[in-house]
Protein backbone atom coordinates (compact mmCIF):
# COMPACT_ATOMS: atom_id res chain seq x y z
CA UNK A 1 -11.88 179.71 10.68
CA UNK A 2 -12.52 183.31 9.44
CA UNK A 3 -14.79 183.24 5.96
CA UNK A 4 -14.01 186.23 3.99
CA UNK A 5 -17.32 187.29 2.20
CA UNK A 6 -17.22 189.48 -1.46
CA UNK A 7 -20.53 190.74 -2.57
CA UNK A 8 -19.66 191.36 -6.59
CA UNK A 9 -22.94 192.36 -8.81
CA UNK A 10 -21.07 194.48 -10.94
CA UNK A 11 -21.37 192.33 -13.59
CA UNK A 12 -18.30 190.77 -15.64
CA UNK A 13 -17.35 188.27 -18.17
CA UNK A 14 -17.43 184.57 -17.96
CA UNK A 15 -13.40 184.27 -18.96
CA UNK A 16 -12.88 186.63 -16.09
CA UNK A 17 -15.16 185.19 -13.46
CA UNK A 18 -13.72 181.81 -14.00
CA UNK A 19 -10.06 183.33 -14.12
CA UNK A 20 -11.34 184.96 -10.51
CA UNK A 21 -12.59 181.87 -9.23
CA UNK A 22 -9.13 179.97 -10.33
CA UNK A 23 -7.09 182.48 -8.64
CA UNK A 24 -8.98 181.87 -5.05
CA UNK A 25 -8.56 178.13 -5.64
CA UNK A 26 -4.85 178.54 -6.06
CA UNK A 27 -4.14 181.47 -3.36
CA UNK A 28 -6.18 179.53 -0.94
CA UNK A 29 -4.33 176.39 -1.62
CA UNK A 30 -0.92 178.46 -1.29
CA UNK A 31 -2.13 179.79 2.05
CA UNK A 32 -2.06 183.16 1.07
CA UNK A 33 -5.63 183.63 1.07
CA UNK A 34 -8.14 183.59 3.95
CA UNK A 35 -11.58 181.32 2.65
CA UNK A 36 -13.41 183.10 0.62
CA UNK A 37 -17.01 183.41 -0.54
CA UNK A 38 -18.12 185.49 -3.25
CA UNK A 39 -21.18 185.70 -5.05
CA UNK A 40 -21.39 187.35 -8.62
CA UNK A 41 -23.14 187.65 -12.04
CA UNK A 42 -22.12 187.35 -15.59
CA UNK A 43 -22.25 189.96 -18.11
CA UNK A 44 -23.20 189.03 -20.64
CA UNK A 45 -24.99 186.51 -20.81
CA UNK A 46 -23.12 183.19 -21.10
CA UNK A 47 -22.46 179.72 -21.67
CA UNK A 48 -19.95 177.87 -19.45
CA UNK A 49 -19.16 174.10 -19.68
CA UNK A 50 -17.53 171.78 -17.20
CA UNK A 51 -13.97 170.92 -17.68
CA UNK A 52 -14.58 167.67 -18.95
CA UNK A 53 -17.24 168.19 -21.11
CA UNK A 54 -17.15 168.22 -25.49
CA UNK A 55 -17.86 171.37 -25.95
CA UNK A 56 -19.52 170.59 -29.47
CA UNK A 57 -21.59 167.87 -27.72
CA UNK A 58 -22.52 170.14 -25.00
CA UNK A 59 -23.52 173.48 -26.91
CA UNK A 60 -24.96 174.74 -29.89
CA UNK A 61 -22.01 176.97 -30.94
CA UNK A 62 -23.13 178.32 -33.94
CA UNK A 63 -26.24 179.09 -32.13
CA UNK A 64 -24.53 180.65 -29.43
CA UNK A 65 -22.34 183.31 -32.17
CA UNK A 66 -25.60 184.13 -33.50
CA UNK A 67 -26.79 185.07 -30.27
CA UNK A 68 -23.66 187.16 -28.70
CA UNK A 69 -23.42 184.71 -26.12
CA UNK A 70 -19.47 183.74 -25.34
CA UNK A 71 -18.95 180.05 -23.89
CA UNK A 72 -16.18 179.39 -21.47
CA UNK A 73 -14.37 175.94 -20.34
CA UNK A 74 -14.54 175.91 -16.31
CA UNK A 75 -11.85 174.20 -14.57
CA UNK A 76 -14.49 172.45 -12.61
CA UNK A 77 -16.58 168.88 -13.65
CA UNK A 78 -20.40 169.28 -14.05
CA UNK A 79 -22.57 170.66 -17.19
CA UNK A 80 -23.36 172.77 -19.67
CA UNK A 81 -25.17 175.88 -17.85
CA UNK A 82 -26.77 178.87 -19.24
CA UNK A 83 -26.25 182.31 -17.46
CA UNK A 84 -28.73 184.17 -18.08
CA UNK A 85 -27.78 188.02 -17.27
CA UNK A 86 -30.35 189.25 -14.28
CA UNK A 87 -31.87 185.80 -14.07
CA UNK A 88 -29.35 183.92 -12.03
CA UNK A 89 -26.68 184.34 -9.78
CA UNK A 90 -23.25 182.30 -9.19
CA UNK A 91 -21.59 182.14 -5.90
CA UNK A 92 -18.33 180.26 -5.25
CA UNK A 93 -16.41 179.24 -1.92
CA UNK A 94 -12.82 178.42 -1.64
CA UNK A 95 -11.48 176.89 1.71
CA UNK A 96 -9.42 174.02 3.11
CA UNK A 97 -10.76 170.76 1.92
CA UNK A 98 -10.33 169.62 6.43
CA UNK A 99 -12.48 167.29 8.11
CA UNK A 100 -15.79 166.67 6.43
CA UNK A 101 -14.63 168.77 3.38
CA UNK A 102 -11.38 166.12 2.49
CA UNK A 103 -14.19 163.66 1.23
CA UNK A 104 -15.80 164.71 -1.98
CA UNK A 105 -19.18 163.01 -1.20
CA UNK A 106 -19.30 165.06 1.86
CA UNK A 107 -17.88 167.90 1.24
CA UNK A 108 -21.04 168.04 -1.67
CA UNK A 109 -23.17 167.38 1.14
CA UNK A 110 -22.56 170.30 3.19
CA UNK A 111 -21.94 172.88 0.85
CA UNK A 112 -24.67 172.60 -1.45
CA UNK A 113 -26.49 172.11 1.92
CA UNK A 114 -25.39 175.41 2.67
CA UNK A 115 -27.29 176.23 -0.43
CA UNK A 116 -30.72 174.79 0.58
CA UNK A 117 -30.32 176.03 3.95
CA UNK A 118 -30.09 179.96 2.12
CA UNK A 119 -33.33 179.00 0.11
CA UNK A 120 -35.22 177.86 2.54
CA UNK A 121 -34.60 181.29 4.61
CA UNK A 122 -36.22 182.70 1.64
CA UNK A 123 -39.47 180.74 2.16
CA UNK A 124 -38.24 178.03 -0.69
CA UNK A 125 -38.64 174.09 0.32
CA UNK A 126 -35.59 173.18 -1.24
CA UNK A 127 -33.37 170.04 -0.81
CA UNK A 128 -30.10 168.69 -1.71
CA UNK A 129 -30.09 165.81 -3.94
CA UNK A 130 -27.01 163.83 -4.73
CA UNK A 131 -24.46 164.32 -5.98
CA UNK A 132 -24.31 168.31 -6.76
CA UNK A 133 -28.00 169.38 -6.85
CA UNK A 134 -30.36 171.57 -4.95
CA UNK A 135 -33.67 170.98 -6.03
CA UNK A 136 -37.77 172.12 -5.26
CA UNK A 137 -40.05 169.90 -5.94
CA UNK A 138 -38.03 167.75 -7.74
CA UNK A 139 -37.18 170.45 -10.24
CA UNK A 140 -33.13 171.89 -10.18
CA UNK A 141 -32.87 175.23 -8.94
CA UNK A 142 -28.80 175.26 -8.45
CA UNK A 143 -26.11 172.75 -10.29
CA UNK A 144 -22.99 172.64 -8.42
CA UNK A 145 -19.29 171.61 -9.31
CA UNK A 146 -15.61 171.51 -7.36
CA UNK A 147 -12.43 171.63 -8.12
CA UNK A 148 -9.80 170.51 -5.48
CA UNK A 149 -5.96 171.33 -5.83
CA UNK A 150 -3.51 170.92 -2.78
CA UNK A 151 -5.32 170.52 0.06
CA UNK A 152 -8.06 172.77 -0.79
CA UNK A 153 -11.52 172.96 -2.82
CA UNK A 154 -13.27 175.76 -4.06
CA UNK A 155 -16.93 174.75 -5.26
CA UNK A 156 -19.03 177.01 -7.14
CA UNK A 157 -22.66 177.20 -8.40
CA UNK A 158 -25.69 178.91 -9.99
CA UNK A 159 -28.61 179.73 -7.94
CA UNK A 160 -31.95 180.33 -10.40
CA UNK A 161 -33.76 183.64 -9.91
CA UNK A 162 -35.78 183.23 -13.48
CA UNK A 163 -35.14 180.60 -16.15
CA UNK A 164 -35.17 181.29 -19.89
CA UNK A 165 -36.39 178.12 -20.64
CA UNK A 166 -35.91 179.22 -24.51
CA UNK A 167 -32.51 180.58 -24.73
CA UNK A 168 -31.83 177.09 -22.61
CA UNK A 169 -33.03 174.89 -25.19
CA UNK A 170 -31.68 176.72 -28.27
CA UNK A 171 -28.20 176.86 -26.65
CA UNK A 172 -27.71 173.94 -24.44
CA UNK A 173 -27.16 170.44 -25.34
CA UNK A 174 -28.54 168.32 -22.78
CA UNK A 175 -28.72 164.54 -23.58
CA UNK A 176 -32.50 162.75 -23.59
CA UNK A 177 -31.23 160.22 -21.02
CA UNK A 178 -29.75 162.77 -18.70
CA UNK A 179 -33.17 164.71 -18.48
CA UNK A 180 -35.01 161.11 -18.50
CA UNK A 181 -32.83 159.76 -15.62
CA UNK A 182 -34.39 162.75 -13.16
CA UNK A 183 -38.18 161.94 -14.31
CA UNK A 184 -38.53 164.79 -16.85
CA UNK A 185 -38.96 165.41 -20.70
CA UNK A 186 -37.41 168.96 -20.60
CA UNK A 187 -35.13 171.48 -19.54
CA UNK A 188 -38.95 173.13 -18.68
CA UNK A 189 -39.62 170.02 -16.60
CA UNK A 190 -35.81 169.43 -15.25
CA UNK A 191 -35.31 173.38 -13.78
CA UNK A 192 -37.39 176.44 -12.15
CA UNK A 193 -36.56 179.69 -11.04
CA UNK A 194 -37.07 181.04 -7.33
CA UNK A 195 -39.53 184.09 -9.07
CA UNK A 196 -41.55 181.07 -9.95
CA UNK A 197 -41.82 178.60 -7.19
CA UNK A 198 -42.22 181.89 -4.90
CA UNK A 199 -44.58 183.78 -7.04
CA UNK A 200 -42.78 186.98 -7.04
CA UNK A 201 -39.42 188.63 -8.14
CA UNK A 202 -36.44 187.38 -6.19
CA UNK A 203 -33.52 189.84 -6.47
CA UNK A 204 -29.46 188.79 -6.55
CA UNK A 205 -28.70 190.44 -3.21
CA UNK A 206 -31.52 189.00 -1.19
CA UNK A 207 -30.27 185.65 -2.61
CA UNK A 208 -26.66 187.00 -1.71
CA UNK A 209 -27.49 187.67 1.56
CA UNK A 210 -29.13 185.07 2.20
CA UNK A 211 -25.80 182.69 0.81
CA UNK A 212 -23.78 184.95 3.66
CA UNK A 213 -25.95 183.57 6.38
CA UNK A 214 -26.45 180.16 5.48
CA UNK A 215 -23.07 179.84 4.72
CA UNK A 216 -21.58 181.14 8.36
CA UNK A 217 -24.36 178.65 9.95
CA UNK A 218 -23.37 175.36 7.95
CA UNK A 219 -19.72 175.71 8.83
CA UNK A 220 -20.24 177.25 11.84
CA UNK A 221 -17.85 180.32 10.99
CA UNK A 222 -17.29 183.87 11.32
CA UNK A 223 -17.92 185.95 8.01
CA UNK A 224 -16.75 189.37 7.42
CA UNK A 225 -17.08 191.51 4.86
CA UNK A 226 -14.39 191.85 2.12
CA UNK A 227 -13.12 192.78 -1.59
CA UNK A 228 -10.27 190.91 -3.70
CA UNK A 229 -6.86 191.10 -2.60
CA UNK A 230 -4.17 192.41 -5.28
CA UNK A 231 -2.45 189.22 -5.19
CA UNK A 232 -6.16 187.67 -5.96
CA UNK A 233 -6.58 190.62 -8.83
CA UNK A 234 -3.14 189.85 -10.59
CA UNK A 235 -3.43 186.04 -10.34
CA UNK A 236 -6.78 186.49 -12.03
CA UNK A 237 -5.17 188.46 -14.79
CA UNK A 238 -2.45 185.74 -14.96
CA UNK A 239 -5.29 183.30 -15.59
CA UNK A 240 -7.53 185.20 -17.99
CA UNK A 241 -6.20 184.56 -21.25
CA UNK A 242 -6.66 180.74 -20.67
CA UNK A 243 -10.23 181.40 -20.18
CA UNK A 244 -10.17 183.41 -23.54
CA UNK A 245 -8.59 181.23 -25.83
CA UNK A 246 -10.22 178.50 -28.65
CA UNK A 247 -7.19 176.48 -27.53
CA UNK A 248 -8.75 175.96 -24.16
CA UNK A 249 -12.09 176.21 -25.08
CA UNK A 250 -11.31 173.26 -27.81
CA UNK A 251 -9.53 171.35 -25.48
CA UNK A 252 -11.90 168.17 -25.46
């Protein structure tokens, strides 16, 4: 298998990013995309919550209006995660859910331990932790979430360069027990940025790069360098207004 590998710090939107990330999903699962990696940031800041999720019970809208900061709906399961422009970034792969990948437990298993593996080439000691975490020190540095539709999955997550711990709390609605069941009393106790645990400023591409690598070693594949196909571009467009709509937004 050939892994097709987008390096996208432009910058863009959270109802385009998730419209993007739909689109390799469902060109993937069509066959007419190769697997795909791609690892991006949002601007501007945002909010996006997992597909399941209340969005009332997950964020502080009202806060979040006051603040600029648009929310999205994913099409994936998880949480409520802050974006914080410049202080994380997001990658997402989309492949054939074969072999290991058909079973969910496993498939978390080797992708987010794809994850660890780029950390720790940074000099990080970081873990996975089931079911979707990578964590240092018992502290979450990337949340994780799939989506699976016709034989294949595309899984995406944030990796933590700096954490505003108090746009965090003021937006996100993160229940007592959640926080309690993983030992802490806090967002500030729960999460940590790599600028943190390493002492010094991590940057988005050497976290990029470092996804590339770890990446081609876990599933033992060729990666080449790439950009978005047209068919990927309009299916994206196709997809966007979803991702900009209360109606969706609302939907739960």
């Amino acid at each position: 298998m050939r892994l097709r590998f987008i390096l996208d710090l432009a910058g863009r939107p959270p109802w385009w990013q998730m419209a993007l990330d739909e689109a390799l999903l469902e060109l993937v699962s069509r066959g007419s995309s190769e697997p795909v990696l791609r690892v991006y940031v949002f601007s501007p800041s945002s909010v996006t919550i997992g597909y399941f999720q209340s969005v009332e019970e997950a964020v502080d809208l009202g806060e979040a209006e006051r603040r600029g900061v648009p929310v999205v709906r994913r099409f994936t399961g998880g949480g409520s995660v802050y974006h914080s422009e410049g202080g994380e970034v997001t990658y997402s792969i989309a492949l054939p859910a074969v072999g290991a990948l058909s079973n969910i437990a496993e498939s978390y298993r080797v992708l987010c331990g794809a994850v660890a593996r780029a950390l720790r080439l940074l000099g990080v000691d970081a873990v996975y932790r089931e079911p979707n975490d990578v964590e240092v020190g018992g502290r979450k540095v990337s949340g994780n979430a799939q989506a699976r539709r016709r034989g294949a999955l595309l899984q995406h997550g944030t990796v933590l360069l700096d954490a505003d711990y108090e746009a965090m709390e003021a937006l996100l609605r993160v229940p007592g027990v959640k926080l309690r069941s993983h030992g802490a009393g806090s967002l500030r106790e729960r999460v940590v940025g790599l600028s943190e645990v390493l002492g010094r400023r991590v940057s988005a591409p050497e976290v990029a790069l470092a996804l590339r690598r770890a990446f081609a070693e876990a599933l033992a594949v060729e990666v080449v360098d790439s950009w978005y196909t047209v068919e990927e571009v309009e299916e994206a467009w196709r997809l966007v207004g979803k991702y900009r709509s209360r109606e969706w937004l609302l939907r739960r």
